[in-house]
N, C-alpha and C. Protein backbone atom coordinates (compact mmCIF):
# COMPACT_ATOMS: atom_id res chain seq x y z
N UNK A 1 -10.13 -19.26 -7.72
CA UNK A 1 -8.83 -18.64 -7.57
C UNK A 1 -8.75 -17.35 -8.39
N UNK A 2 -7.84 -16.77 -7.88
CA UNK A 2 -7.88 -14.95 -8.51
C UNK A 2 -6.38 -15.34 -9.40
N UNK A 3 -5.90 -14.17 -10.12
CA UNK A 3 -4.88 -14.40 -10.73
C UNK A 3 -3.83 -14.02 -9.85
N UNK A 4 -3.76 -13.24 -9.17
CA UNK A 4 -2.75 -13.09 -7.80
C UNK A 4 -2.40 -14.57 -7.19
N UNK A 5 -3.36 -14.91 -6.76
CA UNK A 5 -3.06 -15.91 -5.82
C UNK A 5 -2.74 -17.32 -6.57
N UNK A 6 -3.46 -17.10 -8.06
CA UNK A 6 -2.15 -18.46 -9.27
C UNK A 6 -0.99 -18.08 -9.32
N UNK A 7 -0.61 -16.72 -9.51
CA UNK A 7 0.82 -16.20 -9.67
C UNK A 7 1.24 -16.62 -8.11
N UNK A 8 1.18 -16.47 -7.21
CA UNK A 8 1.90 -17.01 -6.16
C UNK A 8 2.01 -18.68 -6.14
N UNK A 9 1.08 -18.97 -6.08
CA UNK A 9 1.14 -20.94 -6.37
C UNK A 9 2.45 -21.16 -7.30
N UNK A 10 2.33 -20.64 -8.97
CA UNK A 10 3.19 -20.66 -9.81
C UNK A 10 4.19 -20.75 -9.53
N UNK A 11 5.14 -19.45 -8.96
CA UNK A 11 6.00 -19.14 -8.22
C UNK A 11 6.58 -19.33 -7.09
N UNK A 12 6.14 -20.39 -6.87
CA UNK A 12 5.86 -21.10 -4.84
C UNK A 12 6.09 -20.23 -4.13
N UNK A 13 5.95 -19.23 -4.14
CA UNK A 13 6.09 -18.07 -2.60
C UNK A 13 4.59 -18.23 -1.58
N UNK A 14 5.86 -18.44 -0.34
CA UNK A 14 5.06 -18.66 0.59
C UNK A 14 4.16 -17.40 1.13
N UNK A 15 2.91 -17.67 1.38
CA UNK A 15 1.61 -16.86 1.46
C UNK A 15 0.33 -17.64 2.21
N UNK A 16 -0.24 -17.01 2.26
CA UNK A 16 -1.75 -17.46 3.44
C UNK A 16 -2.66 -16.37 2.60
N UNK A 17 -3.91 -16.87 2.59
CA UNK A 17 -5.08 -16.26 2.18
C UNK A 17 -6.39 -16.28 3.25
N UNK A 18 -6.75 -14.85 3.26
CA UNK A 18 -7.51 -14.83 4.27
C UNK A 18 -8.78 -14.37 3.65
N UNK A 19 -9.67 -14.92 4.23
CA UNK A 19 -11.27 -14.48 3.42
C UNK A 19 -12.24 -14.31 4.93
N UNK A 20 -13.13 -12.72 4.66
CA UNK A 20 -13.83 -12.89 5.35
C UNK A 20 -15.11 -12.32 4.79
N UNK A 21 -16.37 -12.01 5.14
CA UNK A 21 -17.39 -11.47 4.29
C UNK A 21 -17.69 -10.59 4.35
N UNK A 22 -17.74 -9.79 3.24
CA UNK A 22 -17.03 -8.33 2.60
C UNK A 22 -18.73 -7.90 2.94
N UNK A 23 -19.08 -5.87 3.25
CA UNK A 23 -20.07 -5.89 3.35
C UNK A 23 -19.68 -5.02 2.40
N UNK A 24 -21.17 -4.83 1.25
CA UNK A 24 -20.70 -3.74 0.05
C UNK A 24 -21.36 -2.09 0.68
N UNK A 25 -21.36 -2.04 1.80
CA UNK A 25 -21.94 -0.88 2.27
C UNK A 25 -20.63 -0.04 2.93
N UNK A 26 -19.10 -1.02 3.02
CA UNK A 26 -18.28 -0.64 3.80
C UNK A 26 -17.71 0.50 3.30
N UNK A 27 -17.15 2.05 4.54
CA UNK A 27 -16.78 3.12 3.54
C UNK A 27 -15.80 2.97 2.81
N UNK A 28 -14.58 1.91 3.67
CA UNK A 28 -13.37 1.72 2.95
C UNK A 28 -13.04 0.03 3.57
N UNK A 29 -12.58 -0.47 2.14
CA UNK A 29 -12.61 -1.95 1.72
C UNK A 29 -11.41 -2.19 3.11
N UNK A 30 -10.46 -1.53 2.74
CA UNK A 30 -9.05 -2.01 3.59
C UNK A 30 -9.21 -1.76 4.55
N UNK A 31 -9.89 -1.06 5.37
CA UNK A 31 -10.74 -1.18 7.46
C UNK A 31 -10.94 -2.23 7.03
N UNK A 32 -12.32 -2.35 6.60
CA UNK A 32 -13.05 -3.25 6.10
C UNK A 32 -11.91 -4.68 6.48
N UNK A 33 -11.33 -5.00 5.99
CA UNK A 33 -10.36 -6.17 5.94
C UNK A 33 -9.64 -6.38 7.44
N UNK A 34 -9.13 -5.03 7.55
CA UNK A 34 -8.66 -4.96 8.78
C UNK A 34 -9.32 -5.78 9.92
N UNK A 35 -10.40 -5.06 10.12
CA UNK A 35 -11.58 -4.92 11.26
C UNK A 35 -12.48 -6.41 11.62
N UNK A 36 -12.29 -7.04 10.21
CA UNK A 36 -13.01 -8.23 9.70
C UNK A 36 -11.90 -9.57 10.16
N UNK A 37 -10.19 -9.17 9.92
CA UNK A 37 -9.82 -10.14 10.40
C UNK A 37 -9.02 -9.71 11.47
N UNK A 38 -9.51 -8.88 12.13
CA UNK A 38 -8.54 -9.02 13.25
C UNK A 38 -7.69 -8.36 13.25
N UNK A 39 -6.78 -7.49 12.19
CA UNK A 39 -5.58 -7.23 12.28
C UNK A 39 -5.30 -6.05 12.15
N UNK A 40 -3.94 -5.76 12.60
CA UNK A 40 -3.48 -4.05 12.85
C UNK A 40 -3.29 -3.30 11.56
N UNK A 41 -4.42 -2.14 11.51
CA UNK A 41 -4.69 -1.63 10.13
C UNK A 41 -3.06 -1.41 9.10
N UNK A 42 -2.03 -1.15 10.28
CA UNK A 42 -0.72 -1.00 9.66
C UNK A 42 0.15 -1.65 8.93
N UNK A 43 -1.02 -3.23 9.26
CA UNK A 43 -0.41 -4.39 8.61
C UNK A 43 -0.62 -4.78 7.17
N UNK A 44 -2.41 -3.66 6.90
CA UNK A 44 -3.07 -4.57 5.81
C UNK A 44 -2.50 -3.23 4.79
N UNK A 45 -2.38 -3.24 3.43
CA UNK A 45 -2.19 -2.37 2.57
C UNK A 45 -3.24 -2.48 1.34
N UNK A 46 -3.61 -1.11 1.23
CA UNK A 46 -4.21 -0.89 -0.28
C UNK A 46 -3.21 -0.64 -1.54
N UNK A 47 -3.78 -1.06 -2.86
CA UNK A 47 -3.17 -0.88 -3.58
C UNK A 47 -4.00 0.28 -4.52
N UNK A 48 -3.47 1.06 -4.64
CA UNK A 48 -3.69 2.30 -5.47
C UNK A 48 -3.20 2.65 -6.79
N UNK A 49 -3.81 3.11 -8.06
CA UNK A 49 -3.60 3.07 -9.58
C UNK A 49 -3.30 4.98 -9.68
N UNK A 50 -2.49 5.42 -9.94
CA UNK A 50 -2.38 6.93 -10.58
C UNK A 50 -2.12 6.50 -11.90
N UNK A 51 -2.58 7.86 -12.24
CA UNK A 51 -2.22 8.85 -13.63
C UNK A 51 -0.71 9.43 -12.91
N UNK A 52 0.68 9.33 -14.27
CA UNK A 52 1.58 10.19 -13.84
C UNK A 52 1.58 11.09 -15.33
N UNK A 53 1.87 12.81 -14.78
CA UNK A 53 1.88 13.50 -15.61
C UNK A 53 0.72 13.45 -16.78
N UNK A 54 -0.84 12.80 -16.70
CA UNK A 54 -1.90 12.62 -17.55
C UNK A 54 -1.51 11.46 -18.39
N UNK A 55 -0.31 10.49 -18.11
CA UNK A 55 0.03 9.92 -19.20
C UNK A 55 0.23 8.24 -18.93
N UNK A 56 1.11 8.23 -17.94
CA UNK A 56 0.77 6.66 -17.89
C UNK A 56 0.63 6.33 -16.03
N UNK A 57 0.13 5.50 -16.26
CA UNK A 57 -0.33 4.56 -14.99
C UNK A 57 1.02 3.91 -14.07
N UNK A 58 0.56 3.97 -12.54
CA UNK A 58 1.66 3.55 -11.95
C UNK A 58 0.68 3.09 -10.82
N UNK A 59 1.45 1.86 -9.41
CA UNK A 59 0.62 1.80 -8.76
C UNK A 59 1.50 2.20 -7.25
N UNK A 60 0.78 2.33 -6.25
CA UNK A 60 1.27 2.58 -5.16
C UNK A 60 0.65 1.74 -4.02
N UNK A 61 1.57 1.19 -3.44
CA UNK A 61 0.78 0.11 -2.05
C UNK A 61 1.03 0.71 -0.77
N UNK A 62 0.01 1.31 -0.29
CA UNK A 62 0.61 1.83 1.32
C UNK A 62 -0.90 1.25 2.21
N UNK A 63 -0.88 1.83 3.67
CA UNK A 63 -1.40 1.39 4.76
C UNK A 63 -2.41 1.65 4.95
N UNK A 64 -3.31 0.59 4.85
CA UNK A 64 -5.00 1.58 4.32
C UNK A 64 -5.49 2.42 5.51
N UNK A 65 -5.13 2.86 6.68
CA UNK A 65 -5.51 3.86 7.23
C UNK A 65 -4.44 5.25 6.78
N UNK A 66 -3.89 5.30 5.95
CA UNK A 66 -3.19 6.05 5.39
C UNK A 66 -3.73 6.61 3.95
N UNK A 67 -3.20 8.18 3.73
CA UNK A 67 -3.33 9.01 2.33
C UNK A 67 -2.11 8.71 1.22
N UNK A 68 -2.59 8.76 0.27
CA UNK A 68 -1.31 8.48 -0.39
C UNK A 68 -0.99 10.12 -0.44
N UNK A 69 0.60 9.90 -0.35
CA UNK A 69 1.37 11.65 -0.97
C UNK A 69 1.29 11.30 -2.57
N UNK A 70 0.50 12.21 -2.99
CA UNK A 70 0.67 12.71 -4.87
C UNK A 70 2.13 13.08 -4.89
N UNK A 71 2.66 13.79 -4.21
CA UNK A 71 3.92 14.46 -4.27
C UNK A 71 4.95 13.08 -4.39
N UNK A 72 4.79 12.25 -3.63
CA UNK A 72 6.00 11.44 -3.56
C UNK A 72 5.83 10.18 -4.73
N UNK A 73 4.80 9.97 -4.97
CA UNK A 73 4.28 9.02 -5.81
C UNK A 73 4.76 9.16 -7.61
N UNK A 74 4.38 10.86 -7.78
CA UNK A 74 4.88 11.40 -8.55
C UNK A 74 6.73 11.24 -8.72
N UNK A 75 6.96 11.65 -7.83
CA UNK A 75 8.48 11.81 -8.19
C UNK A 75 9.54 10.13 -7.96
N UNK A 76 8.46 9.11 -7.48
CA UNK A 76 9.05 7.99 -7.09
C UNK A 76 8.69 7.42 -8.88
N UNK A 77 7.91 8.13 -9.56
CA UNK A 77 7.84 7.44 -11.19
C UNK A 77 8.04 7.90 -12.22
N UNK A 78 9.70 9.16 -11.26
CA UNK A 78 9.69 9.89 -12.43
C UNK A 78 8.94 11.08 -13.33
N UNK A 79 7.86 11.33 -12.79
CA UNK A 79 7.02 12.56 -13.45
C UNK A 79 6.60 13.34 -12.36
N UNK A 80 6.14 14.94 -12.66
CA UNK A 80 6.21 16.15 -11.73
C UNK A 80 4.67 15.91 -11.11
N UNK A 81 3.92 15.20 -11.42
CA UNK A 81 2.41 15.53 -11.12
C UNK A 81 1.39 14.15 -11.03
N UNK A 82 1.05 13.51 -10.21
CA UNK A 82 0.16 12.35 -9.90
C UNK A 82 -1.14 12.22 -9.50
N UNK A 83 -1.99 11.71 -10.00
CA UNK A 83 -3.35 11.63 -9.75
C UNK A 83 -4.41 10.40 -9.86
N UNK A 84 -5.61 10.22 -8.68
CA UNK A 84 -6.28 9.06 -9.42
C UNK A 84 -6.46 8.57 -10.67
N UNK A 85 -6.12 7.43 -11.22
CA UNK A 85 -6.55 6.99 -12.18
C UNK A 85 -7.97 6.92 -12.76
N UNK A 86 -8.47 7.50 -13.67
CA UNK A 86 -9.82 6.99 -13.81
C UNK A 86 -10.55 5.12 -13.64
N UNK A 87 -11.20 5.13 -13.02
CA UNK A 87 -11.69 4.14 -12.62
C UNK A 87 -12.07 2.93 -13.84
N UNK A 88 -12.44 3.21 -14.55
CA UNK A 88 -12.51 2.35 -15.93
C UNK A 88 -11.01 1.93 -16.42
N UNK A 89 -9.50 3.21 -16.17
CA UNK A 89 -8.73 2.44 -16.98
C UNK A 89 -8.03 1.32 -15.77
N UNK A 90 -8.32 1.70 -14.58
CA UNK A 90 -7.78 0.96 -13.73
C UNK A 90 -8.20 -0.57 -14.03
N UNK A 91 -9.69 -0.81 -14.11
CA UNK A 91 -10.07 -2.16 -14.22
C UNK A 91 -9.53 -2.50 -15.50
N UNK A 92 -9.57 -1.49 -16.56
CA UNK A 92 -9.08 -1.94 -17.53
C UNK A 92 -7.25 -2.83 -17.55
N UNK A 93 -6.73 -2.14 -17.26
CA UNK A 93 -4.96 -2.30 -17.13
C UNK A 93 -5.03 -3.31 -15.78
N UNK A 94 -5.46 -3.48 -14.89
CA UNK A 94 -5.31 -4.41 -13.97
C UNK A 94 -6.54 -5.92 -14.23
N UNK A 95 -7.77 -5.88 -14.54
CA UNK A 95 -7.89 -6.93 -14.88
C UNK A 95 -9.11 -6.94 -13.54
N UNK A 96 -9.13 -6.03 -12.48
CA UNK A 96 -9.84 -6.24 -11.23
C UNK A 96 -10.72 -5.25 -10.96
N UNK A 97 -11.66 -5.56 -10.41
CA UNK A 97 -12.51 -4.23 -9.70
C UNK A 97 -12.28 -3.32 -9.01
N UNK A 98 -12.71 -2.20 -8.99
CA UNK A 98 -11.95 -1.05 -7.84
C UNK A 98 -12.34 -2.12 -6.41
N UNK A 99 -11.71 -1.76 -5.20
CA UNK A 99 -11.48 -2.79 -3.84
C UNK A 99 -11.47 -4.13 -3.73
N UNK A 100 -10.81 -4.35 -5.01
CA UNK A 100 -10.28 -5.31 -4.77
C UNK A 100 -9.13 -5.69 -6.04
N UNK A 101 -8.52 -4.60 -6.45
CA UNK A 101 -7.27 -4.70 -7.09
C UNK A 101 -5.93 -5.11 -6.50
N UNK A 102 -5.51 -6.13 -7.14
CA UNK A 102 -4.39 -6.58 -5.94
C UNK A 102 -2.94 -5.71 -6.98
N UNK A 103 -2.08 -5.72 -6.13
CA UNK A 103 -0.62 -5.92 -6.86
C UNK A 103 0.07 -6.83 -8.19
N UNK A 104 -0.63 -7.75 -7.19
CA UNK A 104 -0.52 -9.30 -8.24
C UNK A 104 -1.05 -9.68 -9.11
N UNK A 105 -0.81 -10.25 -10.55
CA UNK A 105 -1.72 -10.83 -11.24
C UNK A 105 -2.69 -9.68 -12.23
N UNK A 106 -1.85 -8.83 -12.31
CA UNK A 106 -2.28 -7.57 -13.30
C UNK A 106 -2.63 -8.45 -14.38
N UNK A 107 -3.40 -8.01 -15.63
CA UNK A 107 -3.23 -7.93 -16.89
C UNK A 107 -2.13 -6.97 -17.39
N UNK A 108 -1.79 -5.99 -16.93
CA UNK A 108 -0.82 -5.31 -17.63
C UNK A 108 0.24 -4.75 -16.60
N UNK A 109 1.10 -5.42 -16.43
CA UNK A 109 2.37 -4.94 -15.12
C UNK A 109 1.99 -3.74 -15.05
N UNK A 110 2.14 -2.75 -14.25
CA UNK A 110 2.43 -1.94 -13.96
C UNK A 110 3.53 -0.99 -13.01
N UNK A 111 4.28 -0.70 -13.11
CA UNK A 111 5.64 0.44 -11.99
C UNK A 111 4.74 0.46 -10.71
N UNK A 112 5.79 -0.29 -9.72
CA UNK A 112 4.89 -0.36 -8.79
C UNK A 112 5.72 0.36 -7.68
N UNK A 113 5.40 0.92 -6.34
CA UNK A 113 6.07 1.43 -5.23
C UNK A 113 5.67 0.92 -4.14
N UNK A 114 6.21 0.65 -2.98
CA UNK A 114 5.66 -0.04 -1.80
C UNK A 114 6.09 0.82 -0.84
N UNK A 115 5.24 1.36 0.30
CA UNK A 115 5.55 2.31 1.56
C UNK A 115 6.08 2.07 2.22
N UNK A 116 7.36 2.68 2.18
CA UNK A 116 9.08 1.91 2.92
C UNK A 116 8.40 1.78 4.61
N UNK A 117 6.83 2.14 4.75
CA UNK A 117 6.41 1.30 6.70
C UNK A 117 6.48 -0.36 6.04
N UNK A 118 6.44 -1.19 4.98
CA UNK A 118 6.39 -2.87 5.12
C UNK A 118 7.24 -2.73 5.46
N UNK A 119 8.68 -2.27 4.75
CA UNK A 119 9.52 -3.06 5.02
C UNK A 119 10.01 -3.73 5.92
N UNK A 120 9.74 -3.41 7.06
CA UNK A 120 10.69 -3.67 8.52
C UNK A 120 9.20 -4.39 9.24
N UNK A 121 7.92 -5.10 8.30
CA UNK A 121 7.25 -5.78 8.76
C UNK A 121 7.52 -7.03 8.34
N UNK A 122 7.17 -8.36 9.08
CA UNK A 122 7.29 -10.06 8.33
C UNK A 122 6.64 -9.97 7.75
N UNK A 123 5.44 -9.59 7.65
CA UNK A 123 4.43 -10.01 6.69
C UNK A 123 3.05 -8.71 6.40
N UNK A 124 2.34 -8.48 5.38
CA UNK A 124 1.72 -7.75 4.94
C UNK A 124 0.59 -8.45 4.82
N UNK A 125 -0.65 -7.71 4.78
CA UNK A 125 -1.92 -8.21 4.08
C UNK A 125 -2.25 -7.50 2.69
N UNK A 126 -2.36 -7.94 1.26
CA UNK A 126 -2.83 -7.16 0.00
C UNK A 126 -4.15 -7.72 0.10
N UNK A 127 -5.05 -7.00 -1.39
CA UNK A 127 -5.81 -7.70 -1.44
C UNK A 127 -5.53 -8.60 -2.54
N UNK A 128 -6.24 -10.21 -2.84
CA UNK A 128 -5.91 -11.52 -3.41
C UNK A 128 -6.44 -11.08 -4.71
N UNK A 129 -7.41 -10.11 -4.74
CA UNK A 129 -8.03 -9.54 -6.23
C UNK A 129 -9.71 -9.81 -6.48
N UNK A 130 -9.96 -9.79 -4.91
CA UNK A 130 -11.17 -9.96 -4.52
C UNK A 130 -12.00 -9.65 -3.64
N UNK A 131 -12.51 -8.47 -3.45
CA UNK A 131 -13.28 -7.91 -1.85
C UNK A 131 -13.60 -9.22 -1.23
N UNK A 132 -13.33 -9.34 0.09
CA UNK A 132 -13.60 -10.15 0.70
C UNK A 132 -12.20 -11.20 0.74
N UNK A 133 -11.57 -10.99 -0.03
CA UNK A 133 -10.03 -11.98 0.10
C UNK A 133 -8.98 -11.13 0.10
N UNK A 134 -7.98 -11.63 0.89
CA UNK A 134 -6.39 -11.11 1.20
C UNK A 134 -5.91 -12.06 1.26
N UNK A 135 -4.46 -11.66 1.14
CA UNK A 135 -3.22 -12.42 0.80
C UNK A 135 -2.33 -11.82 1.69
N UNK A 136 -1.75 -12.29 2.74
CA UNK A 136 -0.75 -12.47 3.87
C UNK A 136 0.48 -12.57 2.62
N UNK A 137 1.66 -11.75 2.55
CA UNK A 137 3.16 -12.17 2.09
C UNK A 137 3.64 -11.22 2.62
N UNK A 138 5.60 -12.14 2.57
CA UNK A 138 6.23 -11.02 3.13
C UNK A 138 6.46 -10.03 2.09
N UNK A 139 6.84 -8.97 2.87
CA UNK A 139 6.82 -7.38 1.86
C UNK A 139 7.90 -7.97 0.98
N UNK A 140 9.13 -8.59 0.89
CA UNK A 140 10.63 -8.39 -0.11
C UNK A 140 9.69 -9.35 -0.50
N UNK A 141 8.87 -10.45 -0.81
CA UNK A 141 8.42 -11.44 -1.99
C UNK A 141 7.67 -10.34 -2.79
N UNK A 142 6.84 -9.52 -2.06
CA UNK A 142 5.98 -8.83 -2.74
C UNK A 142 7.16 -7.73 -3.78
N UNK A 143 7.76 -7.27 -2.95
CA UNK A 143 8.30 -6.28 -4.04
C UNK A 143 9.27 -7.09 -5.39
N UNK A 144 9.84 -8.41 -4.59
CA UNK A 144 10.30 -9.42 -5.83
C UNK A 144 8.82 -9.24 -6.99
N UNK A 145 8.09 -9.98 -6.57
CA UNK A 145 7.29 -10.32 -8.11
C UNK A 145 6.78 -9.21 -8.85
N UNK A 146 6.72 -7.94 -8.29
CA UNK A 146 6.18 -6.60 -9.07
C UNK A 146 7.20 -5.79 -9.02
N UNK A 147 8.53 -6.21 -9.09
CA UNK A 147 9.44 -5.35 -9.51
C UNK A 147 9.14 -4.11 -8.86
N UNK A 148 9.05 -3.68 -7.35
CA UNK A 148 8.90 -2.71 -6.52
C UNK A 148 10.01 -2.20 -5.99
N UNK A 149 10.13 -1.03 -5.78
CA UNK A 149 11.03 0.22 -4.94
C UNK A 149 9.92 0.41 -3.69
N UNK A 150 11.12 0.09 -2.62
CA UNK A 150 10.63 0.85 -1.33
C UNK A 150 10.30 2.66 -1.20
N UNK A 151 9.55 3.13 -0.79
CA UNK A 151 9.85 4.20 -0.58
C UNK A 151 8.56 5.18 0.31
N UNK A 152 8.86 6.50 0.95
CA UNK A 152 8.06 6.86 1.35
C UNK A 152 6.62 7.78 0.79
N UNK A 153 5.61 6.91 0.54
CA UNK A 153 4.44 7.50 0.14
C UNK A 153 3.05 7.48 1.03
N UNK A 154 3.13 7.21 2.06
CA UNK A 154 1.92 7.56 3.27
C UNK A 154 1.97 8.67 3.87
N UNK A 155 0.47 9.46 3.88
CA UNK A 155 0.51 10.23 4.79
C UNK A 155 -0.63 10.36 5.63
N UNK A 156 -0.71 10.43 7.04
CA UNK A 156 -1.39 9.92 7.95
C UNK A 156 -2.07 11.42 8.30
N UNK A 157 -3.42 10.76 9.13
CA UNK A 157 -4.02 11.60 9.63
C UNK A 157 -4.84 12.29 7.93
């Protein structure tokens, strides 16, 4: 078990876990997931770590055939300027490997934002905190347990 998917048990929110076998050659984890179970890329979401303003960490969940906007990400946490996180503090502050950092089950909460496309979906795919595993919930449980704001941060194409 991952720590995402104890924090849901804990909390009894209803959820489904989906596992399929991850190839480490894939270009991007969240196709990858997509493609592997079947489902409409719009459904599954990555979770993404910035730098705001060089200073602290925030995360952003949008549609893994989607870009995140720096622009909106930035101003959805409060600071003028957003950027990848370095990859070391990410594992560091979350507790997980890059592709397969979930929302859930951080070591260190983090300000989180969700891409106002869940909302008006039943259900989402994250990842469980494990390439090769996802976690099916609905988007309002998800934004319940990480203290999330809807808002618009995808940009396509």
């Amino acid at each position: 078990m991952t720590p995402a998917i104890n924090l849901l048990r804990q909390q009894k929110i209803t959820h489904q876990v989906h596992e399929y076998s991850h190839d480490p050659g894939a270009a991007s984890y969240g196709l990858e997931a997509a493609e592997k179970l079947g489902l409409d890329p719009q459904q599954v979401f990555k979770t993404l770590v910035v730098q705001i303003d060089g200073k602290s960490l925030a995360v952003a969940i949008i549609p893994v055939a989607a870009r995140l906007g720096m622009k909106q990400i930035a101003k959805a946490a409060g600071g003028k300027k957003a950027e990848m996180a370095d990859p070391a503090a990410v594992e560091r502050s979350t507790g997980y490997v890059l592709g397969g950092v979930s929302p859930l089950g951080q070591k260190r909460r983090l300000p989180t934002w969700i891409d106002s496309s869940a909302a008006s979906l039943p259900s989402i795919h994250i990842s469980a905190g494990r390439r090769g595993l996802e976690i099916e919930i609905a988007p309002d449980d998800l934004a319940m347990l990480t203290n999330a704001g809807f808002t618009a941060l995808a940009h396509w194409g």
